[in-house]
C-alpha atoms as a PDB file:
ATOM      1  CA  UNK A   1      -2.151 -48.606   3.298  1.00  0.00           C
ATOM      2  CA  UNK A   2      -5.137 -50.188   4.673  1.00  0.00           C
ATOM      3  CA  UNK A   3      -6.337 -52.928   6.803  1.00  0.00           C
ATOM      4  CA  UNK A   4      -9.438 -54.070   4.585  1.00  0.00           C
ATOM      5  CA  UNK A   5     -11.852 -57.191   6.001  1.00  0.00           C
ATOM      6  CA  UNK A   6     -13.457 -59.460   3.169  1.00  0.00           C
ATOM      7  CA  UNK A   7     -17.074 -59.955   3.201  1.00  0.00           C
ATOM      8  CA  UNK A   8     -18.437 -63.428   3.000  1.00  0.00           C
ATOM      9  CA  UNK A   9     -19.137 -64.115  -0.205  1.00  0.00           C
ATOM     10  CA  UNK A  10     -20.346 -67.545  -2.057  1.00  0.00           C
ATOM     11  CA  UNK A  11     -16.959 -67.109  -3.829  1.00  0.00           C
ATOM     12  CA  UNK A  12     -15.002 -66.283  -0.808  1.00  0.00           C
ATOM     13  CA  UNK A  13     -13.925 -67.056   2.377  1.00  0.00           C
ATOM     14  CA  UNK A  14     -13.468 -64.352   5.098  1.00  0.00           C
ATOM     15  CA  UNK A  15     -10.046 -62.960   5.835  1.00  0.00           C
ATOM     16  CA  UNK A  16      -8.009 -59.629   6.639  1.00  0.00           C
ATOM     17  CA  UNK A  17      -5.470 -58.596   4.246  1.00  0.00           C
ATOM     18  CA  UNK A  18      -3.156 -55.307   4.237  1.00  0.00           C
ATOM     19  CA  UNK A  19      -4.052 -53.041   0.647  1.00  0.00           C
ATOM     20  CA  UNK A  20      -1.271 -50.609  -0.758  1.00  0.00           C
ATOM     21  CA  UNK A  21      -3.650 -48.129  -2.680  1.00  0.00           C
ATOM     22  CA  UNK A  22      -0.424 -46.729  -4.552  1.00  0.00           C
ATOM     23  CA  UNK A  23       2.957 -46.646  -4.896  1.00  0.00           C
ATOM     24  CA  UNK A  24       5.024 -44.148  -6.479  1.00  0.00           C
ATOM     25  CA  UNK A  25       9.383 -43.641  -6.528  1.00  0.00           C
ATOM     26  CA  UNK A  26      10.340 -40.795  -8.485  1.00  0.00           C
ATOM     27  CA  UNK A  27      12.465 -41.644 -11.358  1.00  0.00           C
ATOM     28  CA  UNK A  28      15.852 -40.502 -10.184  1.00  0.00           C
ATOM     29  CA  UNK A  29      15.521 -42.539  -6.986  1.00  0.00           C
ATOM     30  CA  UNK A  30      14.212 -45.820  -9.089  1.00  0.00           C
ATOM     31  CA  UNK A  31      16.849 -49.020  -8.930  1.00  0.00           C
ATOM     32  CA  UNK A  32      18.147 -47.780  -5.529  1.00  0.00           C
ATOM     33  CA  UNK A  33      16.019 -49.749  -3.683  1.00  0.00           C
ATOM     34  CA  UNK A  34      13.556 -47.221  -1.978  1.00  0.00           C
ATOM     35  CA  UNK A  35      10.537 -49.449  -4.006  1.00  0.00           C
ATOM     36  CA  UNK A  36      11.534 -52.294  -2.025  1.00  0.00           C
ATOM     37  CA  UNK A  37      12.378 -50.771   1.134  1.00  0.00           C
ATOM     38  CA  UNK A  38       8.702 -49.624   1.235  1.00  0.00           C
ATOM     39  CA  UNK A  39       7.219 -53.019   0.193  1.00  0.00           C
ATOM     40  CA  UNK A  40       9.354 -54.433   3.039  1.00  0.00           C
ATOM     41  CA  UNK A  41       7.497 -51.843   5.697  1.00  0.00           C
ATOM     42  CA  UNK A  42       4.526 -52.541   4.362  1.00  0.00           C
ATOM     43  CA  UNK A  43       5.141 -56.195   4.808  1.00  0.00           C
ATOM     44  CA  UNK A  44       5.888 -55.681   8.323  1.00  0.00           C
ATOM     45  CA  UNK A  45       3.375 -53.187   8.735  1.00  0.00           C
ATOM     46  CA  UNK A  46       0.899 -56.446   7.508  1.00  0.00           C
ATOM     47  CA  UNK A  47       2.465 -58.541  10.202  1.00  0.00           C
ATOM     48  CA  UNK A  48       2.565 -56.458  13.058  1.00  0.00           C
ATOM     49  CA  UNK A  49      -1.300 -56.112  12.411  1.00  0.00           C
ATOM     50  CA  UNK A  50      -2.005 -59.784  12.036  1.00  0.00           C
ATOM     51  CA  UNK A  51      -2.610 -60.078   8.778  1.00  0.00           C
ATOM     52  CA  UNK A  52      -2.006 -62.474   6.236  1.00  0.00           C
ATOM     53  CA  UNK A  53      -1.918 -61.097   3.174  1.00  0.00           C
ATOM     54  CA  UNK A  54      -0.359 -57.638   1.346  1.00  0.00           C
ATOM     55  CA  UNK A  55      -1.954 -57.463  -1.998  1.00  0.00           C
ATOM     56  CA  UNK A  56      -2.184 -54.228  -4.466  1.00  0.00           C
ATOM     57  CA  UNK A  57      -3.524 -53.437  -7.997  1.00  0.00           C
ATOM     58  CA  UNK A  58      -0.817 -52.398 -10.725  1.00  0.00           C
ATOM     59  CA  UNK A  59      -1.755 -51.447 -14.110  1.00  0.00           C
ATOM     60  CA  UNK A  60      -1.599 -54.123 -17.096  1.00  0.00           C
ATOM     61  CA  UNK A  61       0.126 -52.501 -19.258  1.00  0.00           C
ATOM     62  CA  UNK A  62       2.901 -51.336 -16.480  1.00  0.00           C
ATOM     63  CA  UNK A  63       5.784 -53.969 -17.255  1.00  0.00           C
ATOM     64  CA  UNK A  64       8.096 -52.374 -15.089  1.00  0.00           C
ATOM     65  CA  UNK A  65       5.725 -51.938 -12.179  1.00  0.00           C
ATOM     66  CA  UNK A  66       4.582 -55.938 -12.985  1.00  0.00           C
ATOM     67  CA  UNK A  67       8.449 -56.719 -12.886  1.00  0.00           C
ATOM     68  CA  UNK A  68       8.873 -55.155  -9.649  1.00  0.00           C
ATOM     69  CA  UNK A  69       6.397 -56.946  -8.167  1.00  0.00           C
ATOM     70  CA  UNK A  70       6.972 -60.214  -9.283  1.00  0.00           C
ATOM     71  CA  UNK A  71      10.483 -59.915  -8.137  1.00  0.00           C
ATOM     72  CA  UNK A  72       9.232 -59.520  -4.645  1.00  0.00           C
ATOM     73  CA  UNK A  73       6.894 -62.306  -4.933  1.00  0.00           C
ATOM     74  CA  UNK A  74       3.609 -61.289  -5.626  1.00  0.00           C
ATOM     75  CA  UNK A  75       1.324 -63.070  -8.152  1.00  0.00           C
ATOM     76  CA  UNK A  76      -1.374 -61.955  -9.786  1.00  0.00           C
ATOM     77  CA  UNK A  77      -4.578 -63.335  -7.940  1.00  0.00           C
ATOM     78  CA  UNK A  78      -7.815 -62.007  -9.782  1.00  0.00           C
ATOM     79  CA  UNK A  79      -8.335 -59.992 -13.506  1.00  0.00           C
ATOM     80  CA  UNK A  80     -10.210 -56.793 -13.434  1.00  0.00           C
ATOM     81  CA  UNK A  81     -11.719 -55.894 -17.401  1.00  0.00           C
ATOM     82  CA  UNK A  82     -13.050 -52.234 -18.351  1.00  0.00           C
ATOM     83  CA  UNK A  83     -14.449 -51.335 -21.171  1.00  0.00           C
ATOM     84  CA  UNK A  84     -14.730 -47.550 -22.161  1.00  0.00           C
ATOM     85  CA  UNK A  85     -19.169 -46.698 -22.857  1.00  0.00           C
ATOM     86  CA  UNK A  86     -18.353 -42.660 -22.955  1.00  0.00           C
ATOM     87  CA  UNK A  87     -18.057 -40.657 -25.481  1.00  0.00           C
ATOM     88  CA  UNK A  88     -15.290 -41.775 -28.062  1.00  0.00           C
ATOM     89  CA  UNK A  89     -15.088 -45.297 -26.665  1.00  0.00           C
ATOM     90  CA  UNK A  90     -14.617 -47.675 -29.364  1.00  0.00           C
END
């Protein structure tokens, strides 16, 4: 976890917001809560530094992860597209 700072931007305003580069739970300890106990610290963590905002990048095509999420309120906010260009992209 992070405390990032926005740039200005023409498309943005300034503002501080907590990142959560990764999260991984083991399969055997999935559905027991851990997932959400972490969210919760990192929630706090956000507070406790003044921040506004917890946000975090999950993989499309990750339902469960996307579930997860959603359950705890977050909404998706922005789209990032790649396209493969090496060798064997279609």
């Amino acid at each position: 976890m992070a405390k990032r700072e926005r740039r200005e931007h023409v498309m943005a305003t300034p503002r501080s917001f907590l990142l959560v580069d990764a999260l991984c739970v083991g399969a055997a300890a999935r559905r027991r809560g851990v997932g959400r106990r972490i969210m919760d610290a990192a929630s706090d963590h956000a507070r406790a530094l003044g921040v506004q905002d917890v946000e975090l990048t999950v993989q499309a095509l990750n339902r469960e992860a996307l579930a997860f999420y959603e359950a705890l309120g977050f909404r998706a906010a922005q789209l990032r597209m790649s396209r493969g260009v090496g060798r064997g992209a279609s």
